[in-house]
C-alpha atoms as a PDB file:
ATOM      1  CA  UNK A   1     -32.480 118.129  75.135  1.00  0.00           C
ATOM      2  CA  UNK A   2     -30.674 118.831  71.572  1.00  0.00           C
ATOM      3  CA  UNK A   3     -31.654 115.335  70.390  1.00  0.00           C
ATOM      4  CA  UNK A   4     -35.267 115.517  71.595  1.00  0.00           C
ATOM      5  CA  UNK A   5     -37.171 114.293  68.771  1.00  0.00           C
ATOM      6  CA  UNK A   6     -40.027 117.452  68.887  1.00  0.00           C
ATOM      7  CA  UNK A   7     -37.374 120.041  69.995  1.00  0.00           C
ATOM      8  CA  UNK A   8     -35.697 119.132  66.139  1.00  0.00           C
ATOM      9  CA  UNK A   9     -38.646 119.826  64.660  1.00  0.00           C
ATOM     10  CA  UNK A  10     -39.016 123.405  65.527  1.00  0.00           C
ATOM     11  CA  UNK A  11     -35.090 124.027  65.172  1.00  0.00           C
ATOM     12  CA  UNK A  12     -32.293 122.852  61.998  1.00  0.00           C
ATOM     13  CA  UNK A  13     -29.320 121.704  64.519  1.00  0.00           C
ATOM     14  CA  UNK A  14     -27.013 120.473  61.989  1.00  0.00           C
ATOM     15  CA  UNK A  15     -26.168 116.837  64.395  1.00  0.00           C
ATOM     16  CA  UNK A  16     -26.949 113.805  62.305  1.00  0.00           C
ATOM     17  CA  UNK A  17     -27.849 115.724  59.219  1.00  0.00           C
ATOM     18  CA  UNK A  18     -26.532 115.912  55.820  1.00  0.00           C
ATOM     19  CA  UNK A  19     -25.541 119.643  54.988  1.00  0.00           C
ATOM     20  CA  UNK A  20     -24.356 121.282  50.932  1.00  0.00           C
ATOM     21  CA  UNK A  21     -21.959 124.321  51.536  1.00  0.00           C
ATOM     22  CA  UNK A  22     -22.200 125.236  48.027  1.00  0.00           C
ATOM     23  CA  UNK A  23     -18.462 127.006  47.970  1.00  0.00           C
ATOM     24  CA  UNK A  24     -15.494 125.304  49.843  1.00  0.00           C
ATOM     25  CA  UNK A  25     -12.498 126.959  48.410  1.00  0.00           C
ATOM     26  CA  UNK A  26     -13.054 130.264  50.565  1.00  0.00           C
ATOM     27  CA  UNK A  27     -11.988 130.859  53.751  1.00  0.00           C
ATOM     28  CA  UNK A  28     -15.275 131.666  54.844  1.00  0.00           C
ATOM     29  CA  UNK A  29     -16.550 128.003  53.531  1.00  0.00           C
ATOM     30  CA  UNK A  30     -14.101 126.060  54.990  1.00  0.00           C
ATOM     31  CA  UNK A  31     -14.727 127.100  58.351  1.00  0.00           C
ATOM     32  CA  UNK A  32     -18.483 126.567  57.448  1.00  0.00           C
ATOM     33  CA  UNK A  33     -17.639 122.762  56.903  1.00  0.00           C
ATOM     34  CA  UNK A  34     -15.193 122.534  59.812  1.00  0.00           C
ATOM     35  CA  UNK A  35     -18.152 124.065  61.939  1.00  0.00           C
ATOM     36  CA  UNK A  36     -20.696 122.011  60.456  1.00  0.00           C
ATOM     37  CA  UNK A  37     -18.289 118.993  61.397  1.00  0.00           C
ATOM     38  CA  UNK A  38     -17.894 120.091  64.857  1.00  0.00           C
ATOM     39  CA  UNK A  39     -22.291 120.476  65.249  1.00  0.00           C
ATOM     40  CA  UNK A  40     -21.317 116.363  64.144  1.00  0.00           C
ATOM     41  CA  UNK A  41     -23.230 116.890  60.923  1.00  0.00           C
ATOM     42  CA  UNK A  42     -23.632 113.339  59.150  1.00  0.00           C
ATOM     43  CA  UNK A  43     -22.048 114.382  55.582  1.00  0.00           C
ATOM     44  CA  UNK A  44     -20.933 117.529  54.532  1.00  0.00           C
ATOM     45  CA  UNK A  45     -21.191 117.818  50.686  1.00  0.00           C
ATOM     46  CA  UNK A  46     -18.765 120.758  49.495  1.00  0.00           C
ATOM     47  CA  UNK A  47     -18.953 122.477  45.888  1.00  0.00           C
ATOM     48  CA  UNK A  48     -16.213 123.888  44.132  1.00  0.00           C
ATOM     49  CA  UNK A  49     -15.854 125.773  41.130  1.00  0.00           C
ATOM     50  CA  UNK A  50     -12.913 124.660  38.489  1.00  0.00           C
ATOM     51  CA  UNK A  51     -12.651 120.932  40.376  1.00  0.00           C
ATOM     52  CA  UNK A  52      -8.679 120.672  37.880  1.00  0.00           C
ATOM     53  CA  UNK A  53      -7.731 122.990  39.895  1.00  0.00           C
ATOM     54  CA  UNK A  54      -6.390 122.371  43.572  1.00  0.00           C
ATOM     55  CA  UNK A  55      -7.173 125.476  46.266  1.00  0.00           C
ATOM     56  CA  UNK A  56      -5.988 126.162  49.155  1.00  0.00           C
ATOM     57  CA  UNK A  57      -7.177 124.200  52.167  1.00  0.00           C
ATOM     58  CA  UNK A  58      -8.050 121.269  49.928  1.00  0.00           C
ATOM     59  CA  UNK A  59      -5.948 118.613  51.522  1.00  0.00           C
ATOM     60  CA  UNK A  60      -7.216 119.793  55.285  1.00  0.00           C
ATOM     61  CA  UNK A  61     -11.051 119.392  53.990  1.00  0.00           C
ATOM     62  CA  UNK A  62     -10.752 116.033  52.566  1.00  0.00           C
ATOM     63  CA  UNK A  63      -9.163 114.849  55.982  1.00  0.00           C
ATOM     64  CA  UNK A  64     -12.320 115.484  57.936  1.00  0.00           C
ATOM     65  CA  UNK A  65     -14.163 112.020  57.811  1.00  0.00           C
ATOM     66  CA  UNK A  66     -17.872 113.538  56.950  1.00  0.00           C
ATOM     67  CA  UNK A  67     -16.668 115.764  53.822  1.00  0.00           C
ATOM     68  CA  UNK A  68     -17.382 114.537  50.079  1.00  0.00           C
ATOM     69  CA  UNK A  69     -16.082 116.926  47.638  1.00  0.00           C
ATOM     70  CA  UNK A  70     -17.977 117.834  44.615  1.00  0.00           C
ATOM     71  CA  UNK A  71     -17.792 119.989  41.289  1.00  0.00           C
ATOM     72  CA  UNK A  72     -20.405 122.754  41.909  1.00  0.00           C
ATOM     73  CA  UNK A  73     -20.195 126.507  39.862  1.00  0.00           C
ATOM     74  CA  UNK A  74     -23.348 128.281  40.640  1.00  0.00           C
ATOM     75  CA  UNK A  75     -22.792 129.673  37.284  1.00  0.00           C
ATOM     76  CA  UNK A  76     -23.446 127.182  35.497  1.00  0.00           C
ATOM     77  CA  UNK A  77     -27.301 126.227  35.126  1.00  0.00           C
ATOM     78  CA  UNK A  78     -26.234 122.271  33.829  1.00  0.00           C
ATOM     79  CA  UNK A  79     -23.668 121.747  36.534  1.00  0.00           C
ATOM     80  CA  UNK A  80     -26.376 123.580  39.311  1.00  0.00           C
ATOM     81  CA  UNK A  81     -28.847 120.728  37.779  1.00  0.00           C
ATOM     82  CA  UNK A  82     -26.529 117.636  37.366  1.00  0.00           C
ATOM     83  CA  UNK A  83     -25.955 118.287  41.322  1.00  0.00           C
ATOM     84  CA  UNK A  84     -29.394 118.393  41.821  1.00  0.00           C
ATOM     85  CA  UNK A  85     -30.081 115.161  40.403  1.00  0.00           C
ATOM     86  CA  UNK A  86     -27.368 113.760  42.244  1.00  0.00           C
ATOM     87  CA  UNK A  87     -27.972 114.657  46.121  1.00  0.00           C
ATOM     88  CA  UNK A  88     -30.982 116.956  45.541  1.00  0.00           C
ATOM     89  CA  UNK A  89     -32.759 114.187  47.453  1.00  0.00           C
ATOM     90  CA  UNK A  90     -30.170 114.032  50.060  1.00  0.00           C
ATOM     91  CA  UNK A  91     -30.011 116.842  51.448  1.00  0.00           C
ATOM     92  CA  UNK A  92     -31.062 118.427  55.106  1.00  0.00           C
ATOM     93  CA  UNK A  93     -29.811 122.073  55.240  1.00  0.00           C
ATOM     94  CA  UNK A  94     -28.204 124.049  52.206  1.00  0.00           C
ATOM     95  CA  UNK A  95     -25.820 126.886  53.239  1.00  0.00           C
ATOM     96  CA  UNK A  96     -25.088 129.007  50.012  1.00  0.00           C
ATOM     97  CA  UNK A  97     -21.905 130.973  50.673  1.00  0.00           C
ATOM     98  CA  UNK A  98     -20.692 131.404  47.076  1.00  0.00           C
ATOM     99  CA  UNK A  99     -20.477 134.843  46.607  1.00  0.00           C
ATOM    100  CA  UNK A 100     -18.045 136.906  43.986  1.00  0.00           C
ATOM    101  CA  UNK A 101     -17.534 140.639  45.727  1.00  0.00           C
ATOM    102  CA  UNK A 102     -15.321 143.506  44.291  1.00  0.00           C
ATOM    103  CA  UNK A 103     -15.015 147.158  45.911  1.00  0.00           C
ATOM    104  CA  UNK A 104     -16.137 150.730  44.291  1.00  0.00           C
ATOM    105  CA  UNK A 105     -19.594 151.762  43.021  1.00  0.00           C
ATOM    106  CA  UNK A 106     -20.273 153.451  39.460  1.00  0.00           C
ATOM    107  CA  UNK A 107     -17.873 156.603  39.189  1.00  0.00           C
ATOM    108  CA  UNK A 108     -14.892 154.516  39.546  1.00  0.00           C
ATOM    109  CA  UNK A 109     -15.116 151.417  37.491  1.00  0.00           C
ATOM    110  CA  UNK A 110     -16.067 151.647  33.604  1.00  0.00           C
ATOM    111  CA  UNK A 111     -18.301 148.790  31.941  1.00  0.00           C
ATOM    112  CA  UNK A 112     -20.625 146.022  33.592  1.00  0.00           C
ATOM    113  CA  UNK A 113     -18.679 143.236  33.691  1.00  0.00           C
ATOM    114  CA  UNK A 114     -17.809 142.814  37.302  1.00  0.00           C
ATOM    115  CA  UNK A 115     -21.333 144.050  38.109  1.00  0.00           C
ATOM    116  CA  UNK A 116     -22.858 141.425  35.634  1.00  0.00           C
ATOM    117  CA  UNK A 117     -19.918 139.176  37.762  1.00  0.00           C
ATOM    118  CA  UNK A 118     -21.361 139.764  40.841  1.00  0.00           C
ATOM    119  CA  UNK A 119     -25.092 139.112  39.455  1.00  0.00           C
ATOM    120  CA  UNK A 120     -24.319 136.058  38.391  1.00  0.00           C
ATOM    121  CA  UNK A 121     -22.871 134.960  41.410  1.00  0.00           C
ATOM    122  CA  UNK A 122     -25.001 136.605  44.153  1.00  0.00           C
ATOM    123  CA  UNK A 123     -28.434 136.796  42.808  1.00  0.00           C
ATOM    124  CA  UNK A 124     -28.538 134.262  39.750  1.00  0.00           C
ATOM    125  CA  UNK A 125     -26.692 131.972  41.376  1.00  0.00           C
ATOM    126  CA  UNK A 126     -29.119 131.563  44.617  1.00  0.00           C
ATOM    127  CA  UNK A 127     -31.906 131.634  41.627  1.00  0.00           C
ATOM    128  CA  UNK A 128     -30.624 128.594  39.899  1.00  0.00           C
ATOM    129  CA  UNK A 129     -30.127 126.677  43.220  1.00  0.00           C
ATOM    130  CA  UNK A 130     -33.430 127.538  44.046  1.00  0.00           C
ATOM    131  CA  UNK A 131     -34.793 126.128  41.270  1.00  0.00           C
ATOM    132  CA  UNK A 132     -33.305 123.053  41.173  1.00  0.00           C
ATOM    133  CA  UNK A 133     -33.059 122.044  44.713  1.00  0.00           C
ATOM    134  CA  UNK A 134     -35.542 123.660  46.575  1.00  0.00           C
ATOM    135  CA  UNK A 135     -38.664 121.305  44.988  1.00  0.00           C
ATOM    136  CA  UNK A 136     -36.556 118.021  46.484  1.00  0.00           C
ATOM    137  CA  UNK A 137     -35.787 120.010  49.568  1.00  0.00           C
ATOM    138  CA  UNK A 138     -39.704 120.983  49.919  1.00  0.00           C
ATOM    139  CA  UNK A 139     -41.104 117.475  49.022  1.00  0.00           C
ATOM    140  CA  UNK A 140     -38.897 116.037  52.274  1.00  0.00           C
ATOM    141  CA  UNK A 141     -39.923 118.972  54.447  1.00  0.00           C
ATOM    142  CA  UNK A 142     -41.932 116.267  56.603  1.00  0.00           C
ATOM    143  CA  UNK A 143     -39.894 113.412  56.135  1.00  0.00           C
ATOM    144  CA  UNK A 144     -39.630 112.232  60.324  1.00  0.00           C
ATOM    145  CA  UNK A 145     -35.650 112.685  61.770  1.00  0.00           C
ATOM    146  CA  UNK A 146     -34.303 112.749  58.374  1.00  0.00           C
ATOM    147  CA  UNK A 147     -36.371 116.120  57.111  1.00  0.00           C
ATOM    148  CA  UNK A 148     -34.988 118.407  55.180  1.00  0.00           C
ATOM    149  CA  UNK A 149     -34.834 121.356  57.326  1.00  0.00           C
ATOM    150  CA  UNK A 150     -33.106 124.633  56.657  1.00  0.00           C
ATOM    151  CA  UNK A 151     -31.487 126.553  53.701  1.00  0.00           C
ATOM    152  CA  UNK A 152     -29.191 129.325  54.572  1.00  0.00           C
ATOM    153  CA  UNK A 153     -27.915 132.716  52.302  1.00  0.00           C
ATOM    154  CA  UNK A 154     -25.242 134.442  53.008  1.00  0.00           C
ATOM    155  CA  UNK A 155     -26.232 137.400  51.979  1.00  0.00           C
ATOM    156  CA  UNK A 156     -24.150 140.914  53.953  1.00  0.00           C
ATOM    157  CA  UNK A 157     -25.472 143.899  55.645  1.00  0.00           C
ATOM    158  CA  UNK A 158     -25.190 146.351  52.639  1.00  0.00           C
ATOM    159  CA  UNK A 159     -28.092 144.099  51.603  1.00  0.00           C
ATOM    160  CA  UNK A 160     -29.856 146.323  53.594  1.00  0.00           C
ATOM    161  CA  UNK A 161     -28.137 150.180  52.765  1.00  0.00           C
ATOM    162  CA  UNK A 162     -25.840 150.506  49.967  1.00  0.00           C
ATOM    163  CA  UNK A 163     -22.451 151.074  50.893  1.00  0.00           C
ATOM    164  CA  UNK A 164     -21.037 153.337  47.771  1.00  0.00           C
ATOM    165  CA  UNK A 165     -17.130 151.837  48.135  1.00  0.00           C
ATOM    166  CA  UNK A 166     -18.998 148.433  47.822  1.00  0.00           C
ATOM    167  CA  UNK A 167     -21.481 149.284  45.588  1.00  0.00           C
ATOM    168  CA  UNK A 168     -22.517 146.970  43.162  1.00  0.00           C
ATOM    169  CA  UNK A 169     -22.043 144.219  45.539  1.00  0.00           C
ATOM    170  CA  UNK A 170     -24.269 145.911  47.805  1.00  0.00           C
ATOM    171  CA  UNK A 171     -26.677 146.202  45.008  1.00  0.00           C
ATOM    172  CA  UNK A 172     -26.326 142.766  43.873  1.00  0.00           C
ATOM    173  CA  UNK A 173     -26.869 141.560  47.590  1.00  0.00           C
ATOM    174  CA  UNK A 174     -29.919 143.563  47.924  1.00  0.00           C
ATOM    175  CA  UNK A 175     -31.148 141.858  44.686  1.00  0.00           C
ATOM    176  CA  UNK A 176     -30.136 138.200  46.415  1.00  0.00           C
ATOM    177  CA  UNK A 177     -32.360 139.228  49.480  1.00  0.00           C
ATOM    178  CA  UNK A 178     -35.166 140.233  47.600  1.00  0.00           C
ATOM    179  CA  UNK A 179     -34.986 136.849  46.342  1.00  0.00           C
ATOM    180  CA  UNK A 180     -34.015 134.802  49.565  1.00  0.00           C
ATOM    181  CA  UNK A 181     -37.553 136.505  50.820  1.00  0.00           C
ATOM    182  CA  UNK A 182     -39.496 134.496  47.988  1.00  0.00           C
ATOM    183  CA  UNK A 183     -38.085 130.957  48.404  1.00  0.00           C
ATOM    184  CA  UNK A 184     -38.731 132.036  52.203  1.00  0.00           C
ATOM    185  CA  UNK A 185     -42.906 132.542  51.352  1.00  0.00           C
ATOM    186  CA  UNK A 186     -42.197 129.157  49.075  1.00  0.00           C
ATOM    187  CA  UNK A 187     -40.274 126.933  51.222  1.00  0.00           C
ATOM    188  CA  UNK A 188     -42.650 128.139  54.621  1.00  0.00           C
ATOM    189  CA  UNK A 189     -45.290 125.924  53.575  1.00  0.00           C
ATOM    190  CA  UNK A 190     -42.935 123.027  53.600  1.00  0.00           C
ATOM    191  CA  UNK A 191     -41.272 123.148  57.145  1.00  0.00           C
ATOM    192  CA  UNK A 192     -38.102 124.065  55.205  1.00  0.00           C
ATOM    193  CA  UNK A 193     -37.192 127.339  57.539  1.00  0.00           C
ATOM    194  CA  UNK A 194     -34.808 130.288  55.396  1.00  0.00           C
ATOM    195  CA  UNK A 195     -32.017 131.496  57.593  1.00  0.00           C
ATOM    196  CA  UNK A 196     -30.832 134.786  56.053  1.00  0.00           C
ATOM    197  CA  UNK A 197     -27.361 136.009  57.080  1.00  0.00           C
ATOM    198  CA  UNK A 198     -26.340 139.515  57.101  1.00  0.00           C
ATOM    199  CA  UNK A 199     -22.610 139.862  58.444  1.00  0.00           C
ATOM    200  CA  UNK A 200     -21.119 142.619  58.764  1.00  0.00           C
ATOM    201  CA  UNK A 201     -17.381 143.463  56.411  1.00  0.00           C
ATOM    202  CA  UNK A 202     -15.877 139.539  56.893  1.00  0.00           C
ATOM    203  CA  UNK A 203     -11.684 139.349  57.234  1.00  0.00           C
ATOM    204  CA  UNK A 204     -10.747 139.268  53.793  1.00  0.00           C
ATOM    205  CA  UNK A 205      -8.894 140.433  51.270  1.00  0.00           C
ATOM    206  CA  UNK A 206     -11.905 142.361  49.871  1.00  0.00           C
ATOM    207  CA  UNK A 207     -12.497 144.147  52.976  1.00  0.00           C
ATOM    208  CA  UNK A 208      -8.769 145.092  53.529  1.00  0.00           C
ATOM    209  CA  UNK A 209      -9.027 148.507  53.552  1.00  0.00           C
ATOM    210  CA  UNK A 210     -12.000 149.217  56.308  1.00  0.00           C
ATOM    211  CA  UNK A 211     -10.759 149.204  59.238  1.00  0.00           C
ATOM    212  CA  UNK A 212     -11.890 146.922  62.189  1.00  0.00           C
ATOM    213  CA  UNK A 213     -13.605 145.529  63.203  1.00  0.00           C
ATOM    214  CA  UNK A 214     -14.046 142.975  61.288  1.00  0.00           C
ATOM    215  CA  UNK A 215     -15.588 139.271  61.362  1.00  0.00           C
ATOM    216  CA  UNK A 216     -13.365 136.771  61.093  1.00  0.00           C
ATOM    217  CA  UNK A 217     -14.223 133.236  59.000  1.00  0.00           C
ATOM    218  CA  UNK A 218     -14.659 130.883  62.058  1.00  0.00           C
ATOM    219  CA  UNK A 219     -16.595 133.803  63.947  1.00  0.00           C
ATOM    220  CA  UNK A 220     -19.082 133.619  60.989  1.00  0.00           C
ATOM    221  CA  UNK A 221     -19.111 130.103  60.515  1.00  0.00           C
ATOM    222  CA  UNK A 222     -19.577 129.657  64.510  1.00  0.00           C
ATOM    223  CA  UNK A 223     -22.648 132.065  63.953  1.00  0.00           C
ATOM    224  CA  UNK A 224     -24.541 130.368  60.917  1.00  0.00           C
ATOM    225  CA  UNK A 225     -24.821 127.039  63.054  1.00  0.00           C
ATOM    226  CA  UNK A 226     -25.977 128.797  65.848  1.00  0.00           C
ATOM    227  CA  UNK A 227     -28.774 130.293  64.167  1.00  0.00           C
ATOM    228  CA  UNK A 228     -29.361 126.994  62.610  1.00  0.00           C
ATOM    229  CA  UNK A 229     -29.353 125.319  66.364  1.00  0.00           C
ATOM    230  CA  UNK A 230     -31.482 128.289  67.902  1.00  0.00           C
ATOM    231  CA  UNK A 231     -34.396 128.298  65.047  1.00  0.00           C
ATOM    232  CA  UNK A 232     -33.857 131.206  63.860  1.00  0.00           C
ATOM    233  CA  UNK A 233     -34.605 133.293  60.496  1.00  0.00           C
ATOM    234  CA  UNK A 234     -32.350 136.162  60.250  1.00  0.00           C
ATOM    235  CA  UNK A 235     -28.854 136.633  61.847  1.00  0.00           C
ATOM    236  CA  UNK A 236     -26.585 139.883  61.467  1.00  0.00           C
ATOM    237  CA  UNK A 237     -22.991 138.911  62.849  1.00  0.00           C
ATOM    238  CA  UNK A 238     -20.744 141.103  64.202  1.00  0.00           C
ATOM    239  CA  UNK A 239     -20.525 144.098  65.855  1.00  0.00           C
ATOM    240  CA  UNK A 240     -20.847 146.601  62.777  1.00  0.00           C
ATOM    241  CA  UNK A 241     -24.062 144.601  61.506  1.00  0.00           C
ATOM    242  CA  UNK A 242     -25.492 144.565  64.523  1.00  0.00           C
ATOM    243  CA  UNK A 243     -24.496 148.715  64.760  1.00  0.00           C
ATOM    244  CA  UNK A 244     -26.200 149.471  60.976  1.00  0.00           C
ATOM    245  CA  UNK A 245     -29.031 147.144  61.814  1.00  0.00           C
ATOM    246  CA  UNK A 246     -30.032 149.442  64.912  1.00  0.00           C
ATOM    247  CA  UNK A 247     -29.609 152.856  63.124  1.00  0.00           C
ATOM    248  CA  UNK A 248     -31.089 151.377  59.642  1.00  0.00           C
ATOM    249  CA  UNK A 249     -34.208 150.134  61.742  1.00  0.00           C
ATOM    250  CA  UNK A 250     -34.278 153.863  63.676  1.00  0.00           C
ATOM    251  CA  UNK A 251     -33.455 156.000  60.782  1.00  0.00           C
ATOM    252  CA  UNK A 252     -32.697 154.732  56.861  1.00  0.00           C
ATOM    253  CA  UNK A 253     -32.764 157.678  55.166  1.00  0.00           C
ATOM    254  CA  UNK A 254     -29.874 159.065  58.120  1.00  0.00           C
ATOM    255  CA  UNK A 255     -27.615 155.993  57.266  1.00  0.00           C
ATOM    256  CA  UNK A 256     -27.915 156.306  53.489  1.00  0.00           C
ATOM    257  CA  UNK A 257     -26.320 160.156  53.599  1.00  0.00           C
ATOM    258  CA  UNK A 258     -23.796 159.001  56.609  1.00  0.00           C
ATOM    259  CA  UNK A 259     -22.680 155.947  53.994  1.00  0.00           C
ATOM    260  CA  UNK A 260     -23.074 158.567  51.278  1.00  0.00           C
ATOM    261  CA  UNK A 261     -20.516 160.867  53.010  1.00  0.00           C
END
């Protein structure tokens, strides 16, 4: 039934298509492209920032038979463009999963620049993807078995109520979904569906002090694909996402003071 030509119309299972994880060097995005390899995606395009310089993992990606490795810093509107024009054309389902996160709020760190940091990453950086690959995404929206077909954010559940020991990233999250609901309205029209991910703290180093639980990498990566498989639009892993999305959906204003406290 998964390869039933009308039944991969109405969903974005990853089989046979060509997927951009727009950030390999984390342990969140490798998992994505081992994932995405496992769904037997046809090519898995993977960006990373600072290409001289060799990450962790690197080796074990460029193993996997469907990876091509690519220099991609959302930062950077010429590089953003120059991939464009390369695969913009290519591509089936974008999964952006760059994201740049640092703890505390306002009292505790002076100046803007990790805020600005995080801005750049999170929000600008889904912006100039958006820009430049969304039109080639839309115009193949209807293109038979080889549509394009989904575009995912990974986006977190402070998106949703800012959590003050995380607080700029929340806010700059909250800015990124803002957005992500935009290219959603734009990209409808096309038959390009906008999966928007809202996990709860991921395993990592950033999330070291909050206790568990907390998602792990291949959880998370195991959960994007199935809400690319299963059609959905919005997908809050793990159990504290799915804990703040019940009480934020019964009461905001009572989880803003709890996160306050």
């Amino acid at each position: 039934m998964a390869d039933d030509r009308q039944l991969r119309e109405f969903t974005c299972d990853p089989k046979f298509r060509k997927v951009l994880v727009t950030d390999g060097k984390t342990a969140v995005g490798q998992s994505l492209v081992k994932a995405f390899a496992k769904a037997q995606a046809d090519l898995i395009w993977v960006g990373h920032a600072e290409p001289w310089k060799k990450f962790a993992g690197f080796e074990e990606l460029q193993k996997i038979p469907q990876v091509t490795l690519l220099p991609l810093d959302v930062t950077d509107s010429k590089n953003v463009r120059e991939v464009a024009a390369e695969i913009g054309g290519k591509v089936d389902i974008l999964v952006n999963n760059a994201e740049h996160h640092r703890a505390f709020g306002i009292g505790n760190r002076p100046g803007v620049e990790t805020a600005r940091a995080e801005m750049d990453v999170n929000y600008f950086g889904l912006l100039r993807l958006a820009q430049e690959l969304a039109p080639a995404m839309r115009s193949r929206g209807a293109d038979g078995q080889s549509s394009a077909v989904g575009w995912v954010n990974l986006l977190s559940i402070y998106a949703l109520a800012n959590f003050p020991p995380h607080g700029t990233f929340s806010a700059s999250k909250a800015a990124a979904y803002s957005l992500a609901q935009c290219l959603r309205a734009e990209m409808r029209p096309s038959g390009v569906r906008v999966v928007n991910v809202f996990p709860g703290p991921i395993d990592d180093e950033w999330n070291q002090l909050l206790p568990p639980p907390k998602l792990s990498p291949p959880a998370l990566a195991s959960a994007i694909v199935k809400a690319l498989q299963e059609g959905v639009e919005d997908s809050y892993p793990g159990d504290v996402a799915q804990e703040w999305l019940a009480r934020w959906r019964d009461n905001p204003k009572a989880l803003e003071r709890e996160l306050s406290a």
